[in-house]
Protein backbone atom coordinates (compact mmCIF):
# COMPACT_ATOMS: atom_id res chain seq x y z
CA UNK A 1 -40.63 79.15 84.89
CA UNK A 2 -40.28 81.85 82.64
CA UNK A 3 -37.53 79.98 80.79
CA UNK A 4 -40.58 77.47 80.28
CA UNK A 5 -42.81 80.17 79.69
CA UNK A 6 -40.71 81.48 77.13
CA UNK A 7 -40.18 77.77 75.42
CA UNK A 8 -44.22 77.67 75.12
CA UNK A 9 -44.10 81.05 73.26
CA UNK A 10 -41.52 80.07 71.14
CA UNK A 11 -42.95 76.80 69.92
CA UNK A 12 -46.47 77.41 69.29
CA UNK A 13 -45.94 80.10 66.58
CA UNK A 14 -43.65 77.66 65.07
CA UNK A 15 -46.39 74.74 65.19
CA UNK A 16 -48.70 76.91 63.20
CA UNK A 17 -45.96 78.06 60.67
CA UNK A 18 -45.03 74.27 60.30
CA UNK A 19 -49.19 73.38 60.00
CA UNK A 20 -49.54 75.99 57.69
CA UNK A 21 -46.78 75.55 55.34
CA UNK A 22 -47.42 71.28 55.26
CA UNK A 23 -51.02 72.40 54.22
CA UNK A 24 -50.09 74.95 51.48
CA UNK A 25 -47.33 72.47 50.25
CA UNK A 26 -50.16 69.59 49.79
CA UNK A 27 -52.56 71.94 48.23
CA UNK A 28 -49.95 73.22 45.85
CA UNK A 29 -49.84 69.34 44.65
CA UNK A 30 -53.26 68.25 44.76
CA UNK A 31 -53.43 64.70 43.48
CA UNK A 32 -55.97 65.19 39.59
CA UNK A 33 -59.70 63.76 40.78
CA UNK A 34 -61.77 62.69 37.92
CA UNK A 35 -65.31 62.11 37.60
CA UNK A 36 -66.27 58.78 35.62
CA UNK A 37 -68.43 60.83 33.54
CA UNK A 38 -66.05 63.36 32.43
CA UNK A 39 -63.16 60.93 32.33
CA UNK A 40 -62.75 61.31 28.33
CA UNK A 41 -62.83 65.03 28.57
CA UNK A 42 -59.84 65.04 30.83
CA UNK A 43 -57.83 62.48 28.79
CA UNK A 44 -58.73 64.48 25.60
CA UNK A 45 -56.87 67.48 27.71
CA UNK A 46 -54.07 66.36 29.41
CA UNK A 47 -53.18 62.87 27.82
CA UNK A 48 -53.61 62.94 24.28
CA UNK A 49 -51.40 64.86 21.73
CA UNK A 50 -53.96 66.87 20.10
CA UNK A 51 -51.47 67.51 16.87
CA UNK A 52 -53.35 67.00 13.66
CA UNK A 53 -51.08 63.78 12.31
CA UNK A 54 -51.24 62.13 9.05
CA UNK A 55 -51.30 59.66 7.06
CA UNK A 56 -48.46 57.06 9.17
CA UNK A 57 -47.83 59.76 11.37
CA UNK A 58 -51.20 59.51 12.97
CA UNK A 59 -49.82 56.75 14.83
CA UNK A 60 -48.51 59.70 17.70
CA UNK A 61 -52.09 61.31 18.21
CA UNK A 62 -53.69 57.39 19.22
CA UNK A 63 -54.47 56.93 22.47
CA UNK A 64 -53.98 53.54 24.47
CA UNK A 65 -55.66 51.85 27.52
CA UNK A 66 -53.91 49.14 29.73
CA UNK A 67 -54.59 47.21 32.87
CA UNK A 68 -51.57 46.83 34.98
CA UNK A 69 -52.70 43.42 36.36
CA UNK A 70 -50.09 41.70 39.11
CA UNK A 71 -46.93 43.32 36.95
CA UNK A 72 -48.29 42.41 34.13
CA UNK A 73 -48.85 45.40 31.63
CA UNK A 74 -51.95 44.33 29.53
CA UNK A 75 -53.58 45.95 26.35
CA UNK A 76 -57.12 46.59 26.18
CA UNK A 77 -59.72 47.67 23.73
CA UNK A 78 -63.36 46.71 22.78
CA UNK A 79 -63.04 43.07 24.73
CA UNK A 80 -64.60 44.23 28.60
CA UNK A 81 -61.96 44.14 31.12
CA UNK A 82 -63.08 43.61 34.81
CA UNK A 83 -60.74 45.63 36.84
CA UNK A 84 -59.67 43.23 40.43
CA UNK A 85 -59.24 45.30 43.60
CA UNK A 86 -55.02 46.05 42.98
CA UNK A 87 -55.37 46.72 39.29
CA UNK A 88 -54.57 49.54 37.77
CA UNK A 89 -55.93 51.32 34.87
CA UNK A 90 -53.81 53.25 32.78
CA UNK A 91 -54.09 55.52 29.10
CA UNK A 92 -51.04 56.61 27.77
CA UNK A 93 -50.88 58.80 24.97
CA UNK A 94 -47.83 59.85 23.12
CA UNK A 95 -45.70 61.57 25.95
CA UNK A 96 -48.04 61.04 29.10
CA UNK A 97 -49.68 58.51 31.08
CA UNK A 98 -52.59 58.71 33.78
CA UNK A 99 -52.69 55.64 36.14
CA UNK A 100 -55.52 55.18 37.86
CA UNK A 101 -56.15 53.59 41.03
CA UNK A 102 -58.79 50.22 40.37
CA UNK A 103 -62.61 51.32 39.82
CA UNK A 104 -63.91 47.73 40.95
CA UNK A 105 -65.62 48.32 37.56
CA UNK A 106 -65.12 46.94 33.99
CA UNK A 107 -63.89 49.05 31.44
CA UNK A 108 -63.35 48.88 27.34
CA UNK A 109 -61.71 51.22 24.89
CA UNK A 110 -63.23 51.78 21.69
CA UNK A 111 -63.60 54.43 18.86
CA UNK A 112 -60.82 56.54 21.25
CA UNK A 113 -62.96 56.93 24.39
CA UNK A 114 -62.92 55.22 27.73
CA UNK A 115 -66.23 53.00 28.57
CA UNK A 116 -67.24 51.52 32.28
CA UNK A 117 -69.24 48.86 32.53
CA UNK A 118 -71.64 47.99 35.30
CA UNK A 119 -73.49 44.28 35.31
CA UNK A 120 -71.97 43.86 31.22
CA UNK A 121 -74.30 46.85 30.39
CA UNK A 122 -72.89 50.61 29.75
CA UNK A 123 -73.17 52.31 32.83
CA UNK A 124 -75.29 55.66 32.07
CA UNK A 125 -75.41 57.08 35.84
CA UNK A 126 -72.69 57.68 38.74
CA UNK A 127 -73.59 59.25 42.18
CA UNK A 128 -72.05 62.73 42.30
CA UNK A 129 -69.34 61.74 44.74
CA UNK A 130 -67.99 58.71 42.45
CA UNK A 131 -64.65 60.21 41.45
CA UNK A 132 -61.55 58.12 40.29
CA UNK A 133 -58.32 59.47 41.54
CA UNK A 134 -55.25 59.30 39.44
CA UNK A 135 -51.87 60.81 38.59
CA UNK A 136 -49.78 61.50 35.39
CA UNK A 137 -46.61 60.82 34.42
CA UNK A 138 -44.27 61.10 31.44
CA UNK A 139 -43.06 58.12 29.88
CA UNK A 140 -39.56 59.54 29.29
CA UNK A 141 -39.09 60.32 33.04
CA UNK A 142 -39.69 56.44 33.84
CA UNK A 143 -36.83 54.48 34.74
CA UNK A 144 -36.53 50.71 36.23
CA UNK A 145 -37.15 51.78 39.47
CA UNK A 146 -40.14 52.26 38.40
CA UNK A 147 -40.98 48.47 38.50
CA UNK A 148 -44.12 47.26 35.41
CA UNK A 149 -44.75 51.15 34.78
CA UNK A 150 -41.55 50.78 32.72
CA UNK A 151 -42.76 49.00 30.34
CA UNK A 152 -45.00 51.53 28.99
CA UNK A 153 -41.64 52.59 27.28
CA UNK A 154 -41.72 51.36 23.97
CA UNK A 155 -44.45 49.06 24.47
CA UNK A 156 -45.16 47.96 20.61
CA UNK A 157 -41.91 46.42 20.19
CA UNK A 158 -40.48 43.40 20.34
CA UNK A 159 -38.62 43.11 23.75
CA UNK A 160 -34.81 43.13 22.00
CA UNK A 161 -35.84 46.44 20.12
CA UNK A 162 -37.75 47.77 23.40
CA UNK A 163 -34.00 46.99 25.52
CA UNK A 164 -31.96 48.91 22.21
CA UNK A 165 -34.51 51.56 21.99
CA UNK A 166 -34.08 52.43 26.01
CA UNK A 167 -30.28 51.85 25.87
CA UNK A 168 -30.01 54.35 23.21
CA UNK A 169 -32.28 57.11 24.34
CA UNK A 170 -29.97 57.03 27.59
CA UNK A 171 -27.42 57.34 25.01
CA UNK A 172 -28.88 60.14 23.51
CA UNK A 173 -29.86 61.88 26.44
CA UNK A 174 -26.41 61.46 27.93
CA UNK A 175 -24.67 63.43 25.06
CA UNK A 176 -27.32 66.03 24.65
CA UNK A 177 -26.44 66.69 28.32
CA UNK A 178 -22.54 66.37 28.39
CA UNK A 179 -21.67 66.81 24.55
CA UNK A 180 -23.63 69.41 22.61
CA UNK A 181 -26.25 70.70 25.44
CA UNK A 182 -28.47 71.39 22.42
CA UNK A 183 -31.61 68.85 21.16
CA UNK A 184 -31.16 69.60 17.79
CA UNK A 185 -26.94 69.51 17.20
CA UNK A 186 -27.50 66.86 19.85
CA UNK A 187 -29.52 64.89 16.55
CA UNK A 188 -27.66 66.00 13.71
CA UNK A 189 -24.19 64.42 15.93
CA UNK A 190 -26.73 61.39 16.68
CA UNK A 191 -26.51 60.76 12.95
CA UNK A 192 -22.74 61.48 12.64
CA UNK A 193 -21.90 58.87 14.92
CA UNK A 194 -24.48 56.21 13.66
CA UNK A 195 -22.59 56.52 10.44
CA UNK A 196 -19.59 56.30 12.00
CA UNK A 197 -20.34 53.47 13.54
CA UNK A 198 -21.54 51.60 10.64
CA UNK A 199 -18.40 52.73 8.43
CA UNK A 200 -17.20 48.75 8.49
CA UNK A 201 -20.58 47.45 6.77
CA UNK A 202 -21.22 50.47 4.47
CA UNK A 203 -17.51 49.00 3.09
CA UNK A 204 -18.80 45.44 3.29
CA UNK A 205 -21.95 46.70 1.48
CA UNK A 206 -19.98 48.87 -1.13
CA UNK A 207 -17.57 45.84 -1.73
CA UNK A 208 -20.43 43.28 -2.32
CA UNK A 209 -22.79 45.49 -4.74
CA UNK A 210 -19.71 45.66 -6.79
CA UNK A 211 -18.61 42.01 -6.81
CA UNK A 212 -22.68 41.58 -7.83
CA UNK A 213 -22.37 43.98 -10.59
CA UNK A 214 -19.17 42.77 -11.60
CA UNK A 215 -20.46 38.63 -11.99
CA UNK A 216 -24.05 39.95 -13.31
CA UNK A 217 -21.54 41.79 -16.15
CA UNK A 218 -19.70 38.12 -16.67
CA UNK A 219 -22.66 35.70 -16.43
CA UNK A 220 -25.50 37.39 -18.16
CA UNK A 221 -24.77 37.21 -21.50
CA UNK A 222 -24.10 33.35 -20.77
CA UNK A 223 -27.60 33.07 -18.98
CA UNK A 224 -29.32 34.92 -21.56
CA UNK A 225 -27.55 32.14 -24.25
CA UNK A 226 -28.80 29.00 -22.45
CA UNK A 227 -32.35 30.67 -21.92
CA UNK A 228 -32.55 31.18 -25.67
CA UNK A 229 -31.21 27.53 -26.71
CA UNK A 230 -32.84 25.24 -24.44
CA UNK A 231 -35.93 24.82 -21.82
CA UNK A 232 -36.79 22.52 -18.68
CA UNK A 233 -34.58 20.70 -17.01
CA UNK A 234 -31.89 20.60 -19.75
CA UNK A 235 -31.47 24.52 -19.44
CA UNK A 236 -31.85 24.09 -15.20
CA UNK A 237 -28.96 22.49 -15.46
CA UNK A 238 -27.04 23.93 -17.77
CA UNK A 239 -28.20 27.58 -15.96
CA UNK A 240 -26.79 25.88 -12.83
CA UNK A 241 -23.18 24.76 -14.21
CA UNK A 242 -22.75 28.59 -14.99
CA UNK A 243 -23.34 29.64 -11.25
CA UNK A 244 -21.10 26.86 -9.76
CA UNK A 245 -18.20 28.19 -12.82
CA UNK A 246 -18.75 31.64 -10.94
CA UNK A 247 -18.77 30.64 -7.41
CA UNK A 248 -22.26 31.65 -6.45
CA UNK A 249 -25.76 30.74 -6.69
CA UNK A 250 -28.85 31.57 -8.35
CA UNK A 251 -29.70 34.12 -4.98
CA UNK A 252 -25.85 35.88 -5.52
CA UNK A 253 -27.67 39.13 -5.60
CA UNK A 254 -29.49 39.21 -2.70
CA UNK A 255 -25.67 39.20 -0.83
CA UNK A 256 -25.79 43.08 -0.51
CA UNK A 257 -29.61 42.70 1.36
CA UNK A 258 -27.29 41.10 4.61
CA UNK A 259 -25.55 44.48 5.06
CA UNK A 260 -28.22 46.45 4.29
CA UNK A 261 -30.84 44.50 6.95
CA UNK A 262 -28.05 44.84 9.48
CA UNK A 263 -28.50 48.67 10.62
CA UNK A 264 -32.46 48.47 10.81
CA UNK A 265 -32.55 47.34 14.28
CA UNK A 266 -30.70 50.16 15.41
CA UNK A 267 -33.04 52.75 13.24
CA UNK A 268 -36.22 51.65 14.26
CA UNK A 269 -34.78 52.03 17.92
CA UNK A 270 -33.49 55.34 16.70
CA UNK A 271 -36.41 56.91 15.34
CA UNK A 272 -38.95 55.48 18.58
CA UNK A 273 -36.37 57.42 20.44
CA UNK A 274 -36.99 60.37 18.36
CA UNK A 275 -41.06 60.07 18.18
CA UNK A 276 -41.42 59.84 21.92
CA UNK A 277 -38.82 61.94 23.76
CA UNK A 278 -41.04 64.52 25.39
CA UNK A 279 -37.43 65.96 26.07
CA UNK A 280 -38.00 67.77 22.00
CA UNK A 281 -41.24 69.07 22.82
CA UNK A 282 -40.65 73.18 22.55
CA UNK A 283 -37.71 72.36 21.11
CA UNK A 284 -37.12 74.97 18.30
CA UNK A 285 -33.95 74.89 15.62
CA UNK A 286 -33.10 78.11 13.12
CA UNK A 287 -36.95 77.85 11.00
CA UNK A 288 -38.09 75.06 12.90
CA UNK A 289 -40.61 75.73 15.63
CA UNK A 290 -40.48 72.44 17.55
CA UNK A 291 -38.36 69.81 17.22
CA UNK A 292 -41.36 67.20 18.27
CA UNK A 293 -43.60 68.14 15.03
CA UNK A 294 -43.09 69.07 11.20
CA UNK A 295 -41.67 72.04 10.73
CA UNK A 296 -44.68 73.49 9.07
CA UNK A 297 -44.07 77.01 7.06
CA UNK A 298 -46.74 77.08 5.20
CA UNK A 299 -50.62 76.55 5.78
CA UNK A 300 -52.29 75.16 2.09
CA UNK A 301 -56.19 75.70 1.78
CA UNK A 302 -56.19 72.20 0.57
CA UNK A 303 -55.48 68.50 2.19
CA UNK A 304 -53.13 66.13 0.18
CA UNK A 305 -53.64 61.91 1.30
CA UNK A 306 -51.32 61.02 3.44
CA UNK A 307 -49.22 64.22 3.63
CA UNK A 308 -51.33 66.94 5.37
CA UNK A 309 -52.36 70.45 4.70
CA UNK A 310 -49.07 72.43 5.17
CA UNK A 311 -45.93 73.01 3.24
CA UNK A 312 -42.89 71.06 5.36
CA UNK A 313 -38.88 72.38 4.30
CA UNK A 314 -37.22 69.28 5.30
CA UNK A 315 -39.25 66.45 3.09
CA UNK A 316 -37.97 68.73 0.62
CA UNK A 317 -34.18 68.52 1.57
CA UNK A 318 -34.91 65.45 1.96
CA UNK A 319 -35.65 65.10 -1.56
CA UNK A 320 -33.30 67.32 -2.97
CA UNK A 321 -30.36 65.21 -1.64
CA UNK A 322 -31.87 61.79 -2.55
CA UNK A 323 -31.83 63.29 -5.74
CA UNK A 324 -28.25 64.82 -6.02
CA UNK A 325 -27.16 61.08 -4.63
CA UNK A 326 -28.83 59.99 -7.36
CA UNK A 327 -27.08 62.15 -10.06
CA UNK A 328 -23.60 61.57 -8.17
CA UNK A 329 -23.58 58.00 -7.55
CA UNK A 330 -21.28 55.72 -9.79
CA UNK A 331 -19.82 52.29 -10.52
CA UNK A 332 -16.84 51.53 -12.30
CA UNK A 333 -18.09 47.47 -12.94
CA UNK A 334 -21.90 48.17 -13.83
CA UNK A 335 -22.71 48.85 -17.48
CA UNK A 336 -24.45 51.97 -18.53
CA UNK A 337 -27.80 50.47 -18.57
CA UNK A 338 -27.37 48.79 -14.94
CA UNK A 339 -25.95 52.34 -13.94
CA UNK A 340 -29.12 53.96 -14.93
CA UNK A 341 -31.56 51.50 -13.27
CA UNK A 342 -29.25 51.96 -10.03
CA UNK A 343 -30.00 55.96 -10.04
CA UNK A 344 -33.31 55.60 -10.79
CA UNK A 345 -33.89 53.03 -8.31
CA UNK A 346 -31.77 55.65 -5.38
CA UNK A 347 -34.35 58.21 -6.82
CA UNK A 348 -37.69 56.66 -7.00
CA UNK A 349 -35.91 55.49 -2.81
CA UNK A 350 -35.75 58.74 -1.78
CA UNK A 351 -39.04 60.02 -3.10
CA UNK A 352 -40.35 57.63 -1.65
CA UNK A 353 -39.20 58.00 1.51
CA UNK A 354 -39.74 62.00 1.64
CA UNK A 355 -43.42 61.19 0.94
CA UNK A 356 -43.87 58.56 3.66
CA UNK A 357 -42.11 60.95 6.47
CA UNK A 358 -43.48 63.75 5.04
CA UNK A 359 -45.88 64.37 8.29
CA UNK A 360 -43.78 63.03 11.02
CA UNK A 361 -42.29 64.85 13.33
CA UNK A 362 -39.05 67.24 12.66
CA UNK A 363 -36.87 65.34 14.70
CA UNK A 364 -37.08 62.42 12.59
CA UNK A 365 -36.22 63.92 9.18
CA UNK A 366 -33.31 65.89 10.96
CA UNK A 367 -31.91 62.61 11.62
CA UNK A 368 -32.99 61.30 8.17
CA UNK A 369 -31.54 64.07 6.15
CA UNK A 370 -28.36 64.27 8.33
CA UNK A 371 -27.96 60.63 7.81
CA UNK A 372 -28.54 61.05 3.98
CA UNK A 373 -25.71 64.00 3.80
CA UNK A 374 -22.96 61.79 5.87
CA UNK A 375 -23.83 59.02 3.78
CA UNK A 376 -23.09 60.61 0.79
CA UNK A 377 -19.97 62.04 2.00
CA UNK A 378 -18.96 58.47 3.40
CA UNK A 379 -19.76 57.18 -0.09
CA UNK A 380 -16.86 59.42 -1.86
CA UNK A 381 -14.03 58.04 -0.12
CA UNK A 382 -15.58 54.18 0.11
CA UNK A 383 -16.30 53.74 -3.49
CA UNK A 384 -13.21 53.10 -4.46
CA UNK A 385 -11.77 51.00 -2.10
């Protein structure tokens, strides 16, 4: 009996450790609940990346609403949506999502702000216990276990891009943790081995601009000769005989375009990769300050279009090595004058390009820049091969 007795003692202290500890474990996760009415306010808070973007770069402070309707991930915006009994409702900004359980309701997106409908008529008044439970998650952490939520992944592109842009952020997330256990060397190797990879078509590309150059040299001064002596179909055909002589057609120069079209699919997965790891948020590198925005160093009093109101370093790398390319960059079967157009052309490129990315993130011009430096290197033993 006192064995029993004993037993009782025992367990019941244990009961209430085990009750209390569940309890403290459940409120230390409470599930986010979310008045209707103050919906936007939350989203605004914990959803949206309140960064100051612009001009392209604005694209990572949008906000988008879909309906997750029988696996089927669906866009929304002014068009009503009725939400059925298993839908879900979900706004994803740049790195987060919050999925909501269905409202029985009918909801729109417009002008950035969540709107329920009730009877096709803005609903102006909820009872004070209406609340919408939901939870948040971060895109980067979803995998395909995670059945239609997956798709939230790279959701703009077309489905081939969408499968190379998640096979090479597991890429990229495997070497940053086996290989250089650092975000930022993690990029600047990213870039290295792009290159690398690509070293058989920059040849290909090197090889063909020169065999363009090289027949351009040979058949212009003929062209230029029939277009001065004759008109319509007599110089067509004449125009035409000179091709055939040379082995090529009228489009010869649009050869190089093949090998220079052939990387893109892997960029644009590249720099999606980039823009939406939350893994680079607080990410910082020597005077950059996170990895996931520019590196800003300088606050201006003034707003240019398109490029902000701070003063960004790497744009300005960026620059300075499109233009020493530029300067550097030769060919032994273009004339002078072709030579000339050809750095001007790499020039006017690359300041074009350092004003476009001139707001986006840091990560992204790392990669750009690094890119630009290997390339350059690449070039000196390629160009005469």
């Amino acid at each position: 009996m006192l064995y029993t007795l004993s037993r009782k003692l025992i367990a019941v202290p244990l009961i209430l450790i085990s009750l209390f500890y569940t309890t403290f474990l459940t409120a230390s996760t409470p599930s986010p609940v979310l008045n209707i009415t103050t919906i936007n306010d939350y989203i605004d808070e914990n959803i949206k990346d309140n960064y100051n973007f612009f001009g392209l770069a604005n694209y990572y402070g949008k906000i988008r609403v879909f309906i997750l309707h029988e696996d089927t991930l669906i866009s929304i915006s002014e068009t009503p949506y009725f939400l059925h009994q298993k839908d879900k409702l979900i706004i994803a900004g740049r790195y987060k999502a919050l999925v909501i359980a269905s409202t029985s309701s009918t909801v729109s997106f417009s002008k950035e702000k969540l709107i329920f409908h009730n009877n096709n008529e803005i609903s102006q008044n909820f009872y004070a216990d209406e609340s919408i439970s939901g939870r948040i998650i971060v895109k980067s952490n979803l995998t395909s276990a995670d059945g239609s939520l997956y798709n939230l992944k790279y959701w703009h592109l077309w489905s081939p891009l969408k499968y190379l842009s998640n096979f090479t952020e597991k890429l990229f997330v495997g070497l940053n943790d086996n290989v250089t256990k650092n975000w930022a060397i993690n990029i600047i190797f990213f870039a290295f081995l792009f290159k690398f990879f690509f070293i058989p078509i920059e040849i290909l590309l090197s090889r063909s601009k020169r065999k363009v150059a090289y027949i351009k040299n040979h058949i212009k001064p003929l062209l230029s000769d029939v277009t001065a002596r004759k008109t319509g179909a007599e110089a067509h055909d004449e125009l035409m005989k000179i091709y055939r002589e040379a082995g090529v057609t009228p489009f010869y120069t649009l050869r190089p375009l093949i090998y220079t079209i052939f990387p893109m699919p892997f960029l644009i997965a590249i720099f999606n990769v980039l823009g939406d790891s939350y893994q680079l948020s607080d990410q910082s590198f020597w005077w950059i300050n996170d990895l996931a925005y520019p590196d800003s160093i300088y606050k201006l009093s003034f707003e240019i279009p398109l490029m902000g109101n701070s003063l960004h370093l790497l744009p300005v790398f960026m620059l300075l090595i499109s233009t020493m390319s530029a300067l550097l960059h030769s060919s032994q079967n273009a004339k002078l004058s072709i030579l000339i157009n050809q750095k001007v052309n790499i020039f006017l490129l690359g300041a074009l390009f350092s004003i476009i990315f001139y707001p986006f993130p840091a990560a992204l011009i790392l990669f750009w820049v690094s890119t630009t430096i290997f390339g350059s290197i690449l070039q000196q033993f390629i160009k005469n091969d």
